[in-house]
Protein backbone atom coordinates (compact mmCIF):
# COMPACT_ATOMS: atom_id res chain seq x y z
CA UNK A 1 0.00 0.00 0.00
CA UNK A 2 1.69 2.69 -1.19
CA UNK A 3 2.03 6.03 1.39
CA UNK A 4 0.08 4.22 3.79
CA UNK A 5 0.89 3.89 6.97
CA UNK A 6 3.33 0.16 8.76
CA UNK A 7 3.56 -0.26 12.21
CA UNK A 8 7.18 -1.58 12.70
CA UNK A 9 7.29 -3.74 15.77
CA UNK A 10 10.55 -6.01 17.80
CA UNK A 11 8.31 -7.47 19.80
CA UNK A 12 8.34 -5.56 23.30
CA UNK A 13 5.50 -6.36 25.28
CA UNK A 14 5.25 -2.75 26.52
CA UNK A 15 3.86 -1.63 22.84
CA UNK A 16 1.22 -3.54 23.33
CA UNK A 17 0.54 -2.02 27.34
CA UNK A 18 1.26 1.55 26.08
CA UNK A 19 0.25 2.14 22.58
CA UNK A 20 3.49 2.49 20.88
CA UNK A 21 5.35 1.06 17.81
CA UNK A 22 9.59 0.68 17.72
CA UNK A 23 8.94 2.46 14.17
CA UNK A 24 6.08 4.35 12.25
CA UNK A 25 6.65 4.01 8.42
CA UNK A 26 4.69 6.39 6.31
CA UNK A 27 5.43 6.38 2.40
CA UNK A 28 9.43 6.88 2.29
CA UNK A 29 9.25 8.52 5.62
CA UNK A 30 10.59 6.27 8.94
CA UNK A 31 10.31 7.92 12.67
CA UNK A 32 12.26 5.67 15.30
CA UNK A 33 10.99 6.63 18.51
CA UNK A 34 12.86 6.98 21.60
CA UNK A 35 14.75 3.82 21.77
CA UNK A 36 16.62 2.20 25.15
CA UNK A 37 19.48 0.50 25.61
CA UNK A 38 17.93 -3.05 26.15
CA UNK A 39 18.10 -6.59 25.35
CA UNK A 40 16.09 -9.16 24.06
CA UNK A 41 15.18 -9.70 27.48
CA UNK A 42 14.75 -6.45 28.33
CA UNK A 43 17.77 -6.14 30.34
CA UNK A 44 19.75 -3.09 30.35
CA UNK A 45 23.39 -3.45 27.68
CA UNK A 46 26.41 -2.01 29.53
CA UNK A 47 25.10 -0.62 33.06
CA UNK A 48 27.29 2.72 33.42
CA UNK A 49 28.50 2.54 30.02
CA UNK A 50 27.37 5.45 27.67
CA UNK A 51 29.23 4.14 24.98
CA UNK A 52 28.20 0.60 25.30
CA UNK A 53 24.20 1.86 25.62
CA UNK A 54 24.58 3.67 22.30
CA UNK A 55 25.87 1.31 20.27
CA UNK A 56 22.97 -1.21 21.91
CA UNK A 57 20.40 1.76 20.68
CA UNK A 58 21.57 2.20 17.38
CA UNK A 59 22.12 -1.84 16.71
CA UNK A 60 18.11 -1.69 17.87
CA UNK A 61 17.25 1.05 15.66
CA UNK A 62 19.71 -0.50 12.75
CA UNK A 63 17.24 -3.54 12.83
CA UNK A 64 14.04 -1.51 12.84
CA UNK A 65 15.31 0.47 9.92
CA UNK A 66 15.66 -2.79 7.94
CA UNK A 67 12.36 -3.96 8.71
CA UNK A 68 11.13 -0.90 7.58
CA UNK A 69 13.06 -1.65 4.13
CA UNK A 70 15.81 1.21 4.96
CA UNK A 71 18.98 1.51 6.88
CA UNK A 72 21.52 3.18 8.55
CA UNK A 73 22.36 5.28 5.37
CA UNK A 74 18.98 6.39 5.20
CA UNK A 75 18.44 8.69 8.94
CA UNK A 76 18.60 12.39 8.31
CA UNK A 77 18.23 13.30 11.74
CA UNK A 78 19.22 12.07 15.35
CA UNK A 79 18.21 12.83 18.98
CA UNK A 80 21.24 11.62 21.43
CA UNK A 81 19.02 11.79 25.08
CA UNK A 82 21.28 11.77 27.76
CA UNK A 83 20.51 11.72 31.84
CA UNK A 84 24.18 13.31 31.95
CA UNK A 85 24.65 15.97 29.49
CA UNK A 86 28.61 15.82 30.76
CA UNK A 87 28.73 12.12 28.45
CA UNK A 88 28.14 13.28 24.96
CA UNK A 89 31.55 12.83 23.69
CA UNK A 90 31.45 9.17 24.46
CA UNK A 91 27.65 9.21 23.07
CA UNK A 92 28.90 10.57 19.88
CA UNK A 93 31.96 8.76 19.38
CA UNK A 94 29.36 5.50 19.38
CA UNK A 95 26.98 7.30 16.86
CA UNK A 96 29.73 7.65 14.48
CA UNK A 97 29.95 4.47 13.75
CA UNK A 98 26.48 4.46 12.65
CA UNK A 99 26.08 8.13 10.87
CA UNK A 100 29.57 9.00 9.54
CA UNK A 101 28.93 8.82 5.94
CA UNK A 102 25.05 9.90 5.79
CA UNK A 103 26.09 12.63 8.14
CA UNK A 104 22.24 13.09 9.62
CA UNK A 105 21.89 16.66 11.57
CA UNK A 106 21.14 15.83 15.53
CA UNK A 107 20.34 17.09 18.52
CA UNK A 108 22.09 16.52 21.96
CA UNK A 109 20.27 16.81 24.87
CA UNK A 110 19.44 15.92 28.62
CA UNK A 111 16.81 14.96 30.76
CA UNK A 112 16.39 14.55 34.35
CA UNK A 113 15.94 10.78 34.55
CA UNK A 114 14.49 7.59 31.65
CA UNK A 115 12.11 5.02 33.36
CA UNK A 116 14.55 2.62 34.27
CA UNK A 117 17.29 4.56 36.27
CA UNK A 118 19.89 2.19 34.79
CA UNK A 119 19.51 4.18 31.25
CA UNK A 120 22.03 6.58 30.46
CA UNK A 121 21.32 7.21 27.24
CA UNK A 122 18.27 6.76 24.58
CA UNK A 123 18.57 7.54 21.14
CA UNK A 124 15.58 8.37 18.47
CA UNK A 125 15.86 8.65 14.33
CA UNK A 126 14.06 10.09 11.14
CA UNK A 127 14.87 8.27 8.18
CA UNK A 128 13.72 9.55 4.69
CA UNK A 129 14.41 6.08 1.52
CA UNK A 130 15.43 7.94 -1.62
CA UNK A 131 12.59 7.79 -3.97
CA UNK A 132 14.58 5.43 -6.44
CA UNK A 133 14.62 2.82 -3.80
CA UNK A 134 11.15 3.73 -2.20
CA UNK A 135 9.51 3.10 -5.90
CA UNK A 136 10.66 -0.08 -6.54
């Protein structure tokens, strides 16, 4: 259906309690909401490690983006959501590895506290598929 509207899911129980989709594709247009550093299991990646929970967010978002038919190369913008504002660097050096060569514009911010106090970090993405991939 084209420009209509795909729930992307990974299976968290808490969409289904809350209302909420990993991913909300809409023609060539993906929004990745807020996304945690968590596990299959739902167990927080790398207690204490900024770096570690980043790369966990983006590998989450990375396979969300695929299911959506995009990827990595296809986010134009970031939000890096930090409980201490005083961890970017280590934040960003993890999102590199991710947005080097699409170069997305982002946003770095903080907030006072995520719902599970072991989260350091959550990370959310807009990702636009070129309309020469999106038509086929």
């Amino acid at each position: 259906m084209p420009g209509g509207r795909v729930l992307i899911s990974n299976g968290n129980p808490m969409e289904e309690i809350v209302g909420f989709s990993r991913a909300v594709k809409v023609g060539n247009f993906i929004a990745v909401g807020g996304t945690a550093p968590v596990d299959e299991d739902g167990k927080t990646v790398g207690v204490g490690d900024v770096f570690a929970q980043t790369t966990q967010c983006f590998e989450i978002i990375k396979a969300a983006l695929e299911q959506a038919g995009s990827g990595i190369e296809d986010i134009v913008r970031t939000r890096v959501i930090l409980t201490d504002i005083d961890l970017w660097k280590d934040a960003i050096e993890a999102r590199k590895a991710y947005c080097t060569d699409s170069r997305p514009v982002d946003t770095i911010m903080a907030v006072s506290r995520f719902v599970n106090p072991e989260w350091l970090v959550e990370i959310e993405v807009d990702a636009v598929i070129p309309e020469i991939r999106h038509s086929k």
